[in-house]
C-alpha atoms as a PDB file:
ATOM      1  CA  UNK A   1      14.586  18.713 -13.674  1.00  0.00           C
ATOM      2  CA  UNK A   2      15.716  15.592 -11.918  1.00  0.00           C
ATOM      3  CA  UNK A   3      14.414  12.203 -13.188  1.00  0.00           C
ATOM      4  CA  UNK A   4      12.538  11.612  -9.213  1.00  0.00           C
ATOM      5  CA  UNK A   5      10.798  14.967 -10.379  1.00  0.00           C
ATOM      6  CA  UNK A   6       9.557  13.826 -13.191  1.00  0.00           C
ATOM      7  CA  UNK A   7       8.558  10.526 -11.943  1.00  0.00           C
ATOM      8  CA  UNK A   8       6.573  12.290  -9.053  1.00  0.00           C
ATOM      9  CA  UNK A   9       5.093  14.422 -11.578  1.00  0.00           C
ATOM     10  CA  UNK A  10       3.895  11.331 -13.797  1.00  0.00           C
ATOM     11  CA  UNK A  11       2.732   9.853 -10.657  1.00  0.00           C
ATOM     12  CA  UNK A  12       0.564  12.570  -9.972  1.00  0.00           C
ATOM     13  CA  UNK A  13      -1.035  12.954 -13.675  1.00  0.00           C
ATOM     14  CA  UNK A  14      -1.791   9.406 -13.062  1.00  0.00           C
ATOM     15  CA  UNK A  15      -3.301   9.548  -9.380  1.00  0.00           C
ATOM     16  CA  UNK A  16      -4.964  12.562 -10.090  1.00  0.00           C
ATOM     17  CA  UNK A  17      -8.541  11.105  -9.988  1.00  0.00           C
ATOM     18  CA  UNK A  18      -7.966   8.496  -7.384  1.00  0.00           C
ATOM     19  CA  UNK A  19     -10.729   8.346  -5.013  1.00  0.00           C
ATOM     20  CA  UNK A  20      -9.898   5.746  -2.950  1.00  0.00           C
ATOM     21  CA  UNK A  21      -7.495   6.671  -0.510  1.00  0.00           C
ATOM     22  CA  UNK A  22      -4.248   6.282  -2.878  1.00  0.00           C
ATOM     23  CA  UNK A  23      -3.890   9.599  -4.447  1.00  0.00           C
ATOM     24  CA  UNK A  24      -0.810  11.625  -4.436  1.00  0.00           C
ATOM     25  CA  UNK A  25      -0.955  12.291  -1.002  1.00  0.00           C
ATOM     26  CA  UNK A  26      -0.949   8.437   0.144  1.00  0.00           C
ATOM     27  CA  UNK A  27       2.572   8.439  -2.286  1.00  0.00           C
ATOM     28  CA  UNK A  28       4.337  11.540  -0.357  1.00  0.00           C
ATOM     29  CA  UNK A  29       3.568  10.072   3.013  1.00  0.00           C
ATOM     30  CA  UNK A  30       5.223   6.916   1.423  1.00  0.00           C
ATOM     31  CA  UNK A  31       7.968   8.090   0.079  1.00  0.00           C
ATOM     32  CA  UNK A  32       8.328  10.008   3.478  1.00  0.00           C
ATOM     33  CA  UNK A  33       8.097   6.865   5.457  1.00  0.00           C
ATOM     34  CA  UNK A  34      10.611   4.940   3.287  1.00  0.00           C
ATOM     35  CA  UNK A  35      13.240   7.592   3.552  1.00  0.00           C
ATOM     36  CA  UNK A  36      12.782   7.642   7.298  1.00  0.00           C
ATOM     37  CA  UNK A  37      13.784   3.923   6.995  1.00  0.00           C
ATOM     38  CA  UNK A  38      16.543   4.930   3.915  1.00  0.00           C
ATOM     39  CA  UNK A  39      18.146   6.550   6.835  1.00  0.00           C
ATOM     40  CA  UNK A  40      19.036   3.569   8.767  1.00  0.00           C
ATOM     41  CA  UNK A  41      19.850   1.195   5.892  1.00  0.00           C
ATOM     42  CA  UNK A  42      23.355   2.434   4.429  1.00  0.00           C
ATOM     43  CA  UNK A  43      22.997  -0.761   2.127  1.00  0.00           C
ATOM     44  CA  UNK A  44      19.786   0.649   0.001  1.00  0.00           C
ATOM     45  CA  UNK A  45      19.885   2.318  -3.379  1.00  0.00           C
ATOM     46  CA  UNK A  46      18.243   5.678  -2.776  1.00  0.00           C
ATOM     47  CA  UNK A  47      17.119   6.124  -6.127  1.00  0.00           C
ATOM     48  CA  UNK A  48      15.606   2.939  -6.455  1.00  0.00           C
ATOM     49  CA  UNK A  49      13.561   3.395  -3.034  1.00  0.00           C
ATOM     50  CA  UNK A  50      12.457   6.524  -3.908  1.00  0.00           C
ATOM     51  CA  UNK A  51      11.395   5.931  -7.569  1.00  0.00           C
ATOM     52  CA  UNK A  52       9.205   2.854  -6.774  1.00  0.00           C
ATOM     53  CA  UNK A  53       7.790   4.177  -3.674  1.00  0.00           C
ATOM     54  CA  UNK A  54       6.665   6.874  -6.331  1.00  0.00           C
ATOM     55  CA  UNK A  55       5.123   4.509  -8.589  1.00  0.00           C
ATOM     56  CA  UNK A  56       3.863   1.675  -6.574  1.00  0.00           C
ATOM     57  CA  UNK A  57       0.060   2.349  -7.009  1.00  0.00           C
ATOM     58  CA  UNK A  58       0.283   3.601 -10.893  1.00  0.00           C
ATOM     59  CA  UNK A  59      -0.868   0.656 -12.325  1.00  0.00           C
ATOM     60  CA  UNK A  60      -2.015  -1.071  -9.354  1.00  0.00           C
ATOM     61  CA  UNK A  61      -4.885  -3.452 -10.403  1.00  0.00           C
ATOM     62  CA  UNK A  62      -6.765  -2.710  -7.715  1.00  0.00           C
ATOM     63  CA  UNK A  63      -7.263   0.691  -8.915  1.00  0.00           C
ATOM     64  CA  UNK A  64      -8.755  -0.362 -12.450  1.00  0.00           C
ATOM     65  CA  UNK A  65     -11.593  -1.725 -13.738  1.00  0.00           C
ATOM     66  CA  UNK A  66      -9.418  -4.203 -15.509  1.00  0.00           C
ATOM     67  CA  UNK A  67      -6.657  -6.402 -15.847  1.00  0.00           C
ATOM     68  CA  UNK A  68      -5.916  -4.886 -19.209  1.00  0.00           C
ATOM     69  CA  UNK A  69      -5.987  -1.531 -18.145  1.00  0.00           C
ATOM     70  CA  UNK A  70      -3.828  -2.218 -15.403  1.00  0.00           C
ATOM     71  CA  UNK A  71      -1.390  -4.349 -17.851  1.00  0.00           C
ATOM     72  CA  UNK A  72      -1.578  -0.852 -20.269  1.00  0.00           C
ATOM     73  CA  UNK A  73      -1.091   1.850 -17.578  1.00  0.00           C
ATOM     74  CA  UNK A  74       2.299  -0.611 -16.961  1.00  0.00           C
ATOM     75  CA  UNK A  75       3.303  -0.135 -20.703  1.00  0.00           C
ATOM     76  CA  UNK A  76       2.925   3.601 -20.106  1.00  0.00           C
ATOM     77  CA  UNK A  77       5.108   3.870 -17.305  1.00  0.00           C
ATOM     78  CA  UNK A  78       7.640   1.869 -18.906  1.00  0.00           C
ATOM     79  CA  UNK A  79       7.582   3.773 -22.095  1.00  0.00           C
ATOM     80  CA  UNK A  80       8.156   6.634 -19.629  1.00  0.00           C
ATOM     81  CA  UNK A  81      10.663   5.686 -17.954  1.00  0.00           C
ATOM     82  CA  UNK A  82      12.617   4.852 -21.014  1.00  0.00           C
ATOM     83  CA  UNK A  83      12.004   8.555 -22.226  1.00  0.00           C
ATOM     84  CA  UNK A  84      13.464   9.688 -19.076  1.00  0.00           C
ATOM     85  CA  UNK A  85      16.756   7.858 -19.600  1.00  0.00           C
ATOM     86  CA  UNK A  86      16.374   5.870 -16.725  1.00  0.00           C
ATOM     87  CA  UNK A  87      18.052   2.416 -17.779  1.00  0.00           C
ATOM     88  CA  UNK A  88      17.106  -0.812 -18.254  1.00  0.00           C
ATOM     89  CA  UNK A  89      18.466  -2.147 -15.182  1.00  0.00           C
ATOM     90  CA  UNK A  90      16.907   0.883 -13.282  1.00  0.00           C
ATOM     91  CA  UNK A  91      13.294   0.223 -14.763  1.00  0.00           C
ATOM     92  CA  UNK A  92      13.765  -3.769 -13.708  1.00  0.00           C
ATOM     93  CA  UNK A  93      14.630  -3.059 -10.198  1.00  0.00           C
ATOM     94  CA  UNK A  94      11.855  -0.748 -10.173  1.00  0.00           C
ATOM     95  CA  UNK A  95       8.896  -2.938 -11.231  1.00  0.00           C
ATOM     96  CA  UNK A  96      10.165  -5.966  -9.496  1.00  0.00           C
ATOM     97  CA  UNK A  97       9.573  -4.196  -6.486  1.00  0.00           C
ATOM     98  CA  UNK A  98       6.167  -3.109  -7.397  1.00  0.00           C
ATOM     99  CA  UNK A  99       5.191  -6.563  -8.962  1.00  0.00           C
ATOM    100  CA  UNK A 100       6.084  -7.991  -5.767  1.00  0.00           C
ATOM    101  CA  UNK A 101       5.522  -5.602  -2.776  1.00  0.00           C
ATOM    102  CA  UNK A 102       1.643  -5.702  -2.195  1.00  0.00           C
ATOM    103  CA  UNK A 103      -0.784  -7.628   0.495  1.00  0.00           C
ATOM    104  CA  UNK A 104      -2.355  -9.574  -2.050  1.00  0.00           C
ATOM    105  CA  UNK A 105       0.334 -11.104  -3.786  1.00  0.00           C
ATOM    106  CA  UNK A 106       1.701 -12.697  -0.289  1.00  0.00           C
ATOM    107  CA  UNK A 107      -1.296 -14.409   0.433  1.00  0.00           C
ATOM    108  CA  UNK A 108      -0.722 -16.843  -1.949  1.00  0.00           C
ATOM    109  CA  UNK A 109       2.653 -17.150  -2.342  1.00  0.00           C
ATOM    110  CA  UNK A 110       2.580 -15.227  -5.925  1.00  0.00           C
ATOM    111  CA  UNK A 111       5.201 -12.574  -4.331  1.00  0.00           C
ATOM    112  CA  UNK A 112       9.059 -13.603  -4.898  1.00  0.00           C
ATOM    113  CA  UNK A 113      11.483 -12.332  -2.250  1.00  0.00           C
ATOM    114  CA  UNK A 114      12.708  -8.571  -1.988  1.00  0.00           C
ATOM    115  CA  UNK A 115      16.058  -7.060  -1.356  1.00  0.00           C
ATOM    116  CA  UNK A 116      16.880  -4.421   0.958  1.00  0.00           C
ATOM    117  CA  UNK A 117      15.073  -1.775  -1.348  1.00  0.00           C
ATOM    118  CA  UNK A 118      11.676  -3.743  -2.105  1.00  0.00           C
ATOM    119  CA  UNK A 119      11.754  -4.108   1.562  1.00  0.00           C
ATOM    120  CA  UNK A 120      11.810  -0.723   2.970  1.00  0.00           C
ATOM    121  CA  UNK A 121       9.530   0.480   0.289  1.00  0.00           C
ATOM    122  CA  UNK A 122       7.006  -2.567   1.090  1.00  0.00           C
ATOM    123  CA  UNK A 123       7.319  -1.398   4.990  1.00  0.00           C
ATOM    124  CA  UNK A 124       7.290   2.003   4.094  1.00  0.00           C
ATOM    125  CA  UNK A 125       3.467   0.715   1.850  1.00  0.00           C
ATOM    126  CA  UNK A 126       2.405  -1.010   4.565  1.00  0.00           C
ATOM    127  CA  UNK A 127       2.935   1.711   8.059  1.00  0.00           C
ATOM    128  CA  UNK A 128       0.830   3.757   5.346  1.00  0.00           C
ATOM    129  CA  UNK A 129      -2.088   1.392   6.328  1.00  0.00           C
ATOM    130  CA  UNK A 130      -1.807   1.362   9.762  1.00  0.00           C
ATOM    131  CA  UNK A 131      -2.743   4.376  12.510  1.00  0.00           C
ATOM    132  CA  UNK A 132      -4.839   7.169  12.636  1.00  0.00           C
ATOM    133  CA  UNK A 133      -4.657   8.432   8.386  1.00  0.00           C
ATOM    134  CA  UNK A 134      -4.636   4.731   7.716  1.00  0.00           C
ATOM    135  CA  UNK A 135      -8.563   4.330   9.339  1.00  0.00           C
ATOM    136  CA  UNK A 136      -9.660   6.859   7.261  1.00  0.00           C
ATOM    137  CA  UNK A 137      -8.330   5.327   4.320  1.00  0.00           C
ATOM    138  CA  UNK A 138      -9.781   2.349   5.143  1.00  0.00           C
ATOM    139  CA  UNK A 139     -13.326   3.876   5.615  1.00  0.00           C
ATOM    140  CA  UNK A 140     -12.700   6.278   2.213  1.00  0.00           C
ATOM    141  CA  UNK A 141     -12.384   2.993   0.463  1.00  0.00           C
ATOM    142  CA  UNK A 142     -15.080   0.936   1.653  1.00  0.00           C
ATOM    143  CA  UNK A 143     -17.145   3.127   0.476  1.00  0.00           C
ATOM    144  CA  UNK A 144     -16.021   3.797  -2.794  1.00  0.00           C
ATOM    145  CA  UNK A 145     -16.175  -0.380  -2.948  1.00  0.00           C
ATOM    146  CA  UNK A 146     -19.693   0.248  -1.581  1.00  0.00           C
ATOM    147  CA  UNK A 147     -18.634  -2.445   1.530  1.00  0.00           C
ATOM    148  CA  UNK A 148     -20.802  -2.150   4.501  1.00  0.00           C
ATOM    149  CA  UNK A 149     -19.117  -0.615   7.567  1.00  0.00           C
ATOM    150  CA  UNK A 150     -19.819  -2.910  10.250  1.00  0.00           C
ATOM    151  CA  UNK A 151     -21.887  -6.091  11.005  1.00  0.00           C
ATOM    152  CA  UNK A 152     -21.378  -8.031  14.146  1.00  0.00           C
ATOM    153  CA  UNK A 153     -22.997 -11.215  12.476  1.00  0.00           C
ATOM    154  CA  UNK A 154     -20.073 -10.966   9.489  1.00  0.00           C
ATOM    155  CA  UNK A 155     -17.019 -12.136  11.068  1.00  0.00           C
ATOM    156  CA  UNK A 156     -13.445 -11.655   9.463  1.00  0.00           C
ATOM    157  CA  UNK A 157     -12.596 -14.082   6.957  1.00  0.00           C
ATOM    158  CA  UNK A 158      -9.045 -15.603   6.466  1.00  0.00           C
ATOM    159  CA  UNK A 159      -8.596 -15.236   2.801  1.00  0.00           C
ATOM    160  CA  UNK A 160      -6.716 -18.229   0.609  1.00  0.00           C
ATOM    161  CA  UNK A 161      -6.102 -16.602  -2.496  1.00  0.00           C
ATOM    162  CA  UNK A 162      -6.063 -13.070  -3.918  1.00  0.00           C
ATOM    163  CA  UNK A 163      -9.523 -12.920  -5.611  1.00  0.00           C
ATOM    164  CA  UNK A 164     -10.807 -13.789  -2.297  1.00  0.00           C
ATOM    165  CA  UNK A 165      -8.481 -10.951  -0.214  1.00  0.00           C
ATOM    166  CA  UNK A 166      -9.880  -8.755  -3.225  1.00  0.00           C
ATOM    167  CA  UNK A 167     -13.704  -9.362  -2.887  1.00  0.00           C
ATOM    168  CA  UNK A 168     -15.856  -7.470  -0.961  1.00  0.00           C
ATOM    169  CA  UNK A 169     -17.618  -9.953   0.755  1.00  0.00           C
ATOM    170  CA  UNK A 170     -16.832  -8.818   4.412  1.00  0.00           C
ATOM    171  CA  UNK A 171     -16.889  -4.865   6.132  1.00  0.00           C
ATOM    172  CA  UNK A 172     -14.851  -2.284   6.441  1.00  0.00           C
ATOM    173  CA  UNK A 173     -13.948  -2.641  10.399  1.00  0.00           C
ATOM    174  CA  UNK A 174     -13.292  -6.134   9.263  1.00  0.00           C
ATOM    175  CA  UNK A 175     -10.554  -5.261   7.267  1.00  0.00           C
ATOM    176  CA  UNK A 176      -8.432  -4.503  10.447  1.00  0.00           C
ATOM    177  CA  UNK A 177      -8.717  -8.244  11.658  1.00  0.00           C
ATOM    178  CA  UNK A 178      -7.803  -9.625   7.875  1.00  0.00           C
ATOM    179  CA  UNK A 179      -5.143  -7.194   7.219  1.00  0.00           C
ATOM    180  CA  UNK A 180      -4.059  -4.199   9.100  1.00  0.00           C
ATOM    181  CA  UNK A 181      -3.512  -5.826  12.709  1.00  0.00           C
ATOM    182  CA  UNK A 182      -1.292  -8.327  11.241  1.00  0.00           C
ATOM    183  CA  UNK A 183       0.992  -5.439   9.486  1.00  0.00           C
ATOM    184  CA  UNK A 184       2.734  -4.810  12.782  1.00  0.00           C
ATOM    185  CA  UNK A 185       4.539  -8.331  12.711  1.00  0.00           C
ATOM    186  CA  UNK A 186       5.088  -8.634   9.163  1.00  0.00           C
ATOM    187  CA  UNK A 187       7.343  -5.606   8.641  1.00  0.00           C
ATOM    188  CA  UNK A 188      11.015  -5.967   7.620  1.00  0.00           C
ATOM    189  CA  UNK A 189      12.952  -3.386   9.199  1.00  0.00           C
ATOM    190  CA  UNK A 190      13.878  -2.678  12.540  1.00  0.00           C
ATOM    191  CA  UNK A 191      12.884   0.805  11.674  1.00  0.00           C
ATOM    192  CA  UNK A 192       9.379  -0.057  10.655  1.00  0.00           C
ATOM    193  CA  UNK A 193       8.796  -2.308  13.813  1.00  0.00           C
ATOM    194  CA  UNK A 194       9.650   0.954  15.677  1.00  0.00           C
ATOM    195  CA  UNK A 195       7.249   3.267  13.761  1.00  0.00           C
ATOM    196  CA  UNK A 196       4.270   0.785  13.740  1.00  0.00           C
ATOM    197  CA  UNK A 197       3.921   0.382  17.689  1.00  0.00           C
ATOM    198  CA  UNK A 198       2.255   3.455  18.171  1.00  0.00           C
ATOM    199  CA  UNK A 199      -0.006   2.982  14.965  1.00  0.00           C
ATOM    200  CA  UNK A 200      -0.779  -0.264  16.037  1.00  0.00           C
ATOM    201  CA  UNK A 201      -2.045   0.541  19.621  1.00  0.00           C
ATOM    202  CA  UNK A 202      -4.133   3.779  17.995  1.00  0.00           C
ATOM    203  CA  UNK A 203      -6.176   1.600  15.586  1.00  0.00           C
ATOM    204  CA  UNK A 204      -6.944  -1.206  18.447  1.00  0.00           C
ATOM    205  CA  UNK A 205      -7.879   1.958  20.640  1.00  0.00           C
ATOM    206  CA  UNK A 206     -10.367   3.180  18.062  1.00  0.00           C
ATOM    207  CA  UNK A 207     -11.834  -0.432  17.463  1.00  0.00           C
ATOM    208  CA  UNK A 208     -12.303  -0.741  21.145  1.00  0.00           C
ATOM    209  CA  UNK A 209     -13.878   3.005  21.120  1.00  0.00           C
ATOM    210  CA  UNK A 210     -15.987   1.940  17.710  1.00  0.00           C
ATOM    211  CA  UNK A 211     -17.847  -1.139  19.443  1.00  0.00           C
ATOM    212  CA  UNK A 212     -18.286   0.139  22.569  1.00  0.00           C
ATOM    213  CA  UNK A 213     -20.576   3.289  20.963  1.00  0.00           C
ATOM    214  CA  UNK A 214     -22.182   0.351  18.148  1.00  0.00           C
ATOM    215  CA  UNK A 215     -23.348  -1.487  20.824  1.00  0.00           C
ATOM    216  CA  UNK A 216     -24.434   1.266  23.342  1.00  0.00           C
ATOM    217  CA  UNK A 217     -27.945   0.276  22.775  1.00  0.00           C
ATOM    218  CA  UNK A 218     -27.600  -3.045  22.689  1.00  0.00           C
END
């Protein structure tokens, strides 16, 4: 068994329960997406790519209830790793990427800069949450957050710090002005940029479709 096999197979004891929209699935369509872009980028490590597009959402904060349980679920994955034989340098390269890749962590300058492998798995993240599986994922989770779907009176915000990005002060359609809109031109790869045009026009088609049946009876 190859050590990607038995990363993907950690990753899915670990996702296994995820209800929000980043189960094992979300990874595979990831990983998919980042070795479309692998393709075109003779530069990358493959292994590297591949093993922390695997991983990125195992100890995501995100998706636990708290910062320590986050911080522990990262101890397990390194203790994993190790057992694997995957080395040091490996495992570094690997959770840099992770501990640097996501939405939140750029609004605030927290994120430090990414080579050529945090970059095509951060693009590879981000098409993920743009086009037609990305609005359902976006519904899926507003409701496990409990966010309310729509409300023309609550207008997008422009968030100025993670806490804020992470609160759930604002709707689910909103969510598409504060984040997913904005993906298009904040990709890396020439690759990416190609894949998201099509994603891009399909959500602003379904927003125009959503408001136009909201407001029917307006």
């Amino acid at each position: 068994m190859t050590q990607l096999t038995k990363i993907t197979n950690y990753m899915q004891n670990a996702l296994a329960a995820d209800t929000t929209g980043h189960s094992a699935d979300h990874i595979h369509r990831v990983v998919a997406l980042a070795n479309k872009i692998l393709a075109h980028e003779p530069t990358a490590n493959h292994f590297i790519v591949q093993a922390a597009a695997i991983l990125h959402d195992v100890y995501d904060d995100k998706l636990f209830s708290t910062e320590t349980d986050a911080t522990h679920a990262k101890n397990e994955l390194i203790a994993f790793l190790q057992t694997i034989s995957v080395s040091p340098t490996d495992t570094n390269q690997i959770l840099y990427i992770i501990d640097n890749m996501s939405w939140s962590k750029s609004i605030d300058s927290q994120a430090k800069l990414l080579d050529i492998n945090g970059k095509i798995v951060q693009d590879a993240d981000r098409l993920e949450a743009i086009g037609a599986i990305a609005i359902t994922r976006a519904v899926t989770y507003g409701i496990v957050k409990h966010r309310v779907l729509y409300d023309p009176d609550i207008l997008p915000r422009t968030a100025k710090s993670k806490a804020e990005y992470r609160s759930d002060n604002s709707t689910t359609i909103n969510h598409f002005y504060e984040k997913l809109l904005l993906i298009k031109d904040r990709l890396n790869t020439d690759t990416a940029r190609q894949i998201a045009n099509s994603r891009h026009q399909f959500m602003l088609d379904f927003l125009e479709q959503f408001k136009s049946e909201w407001h029917l009876l307006k």
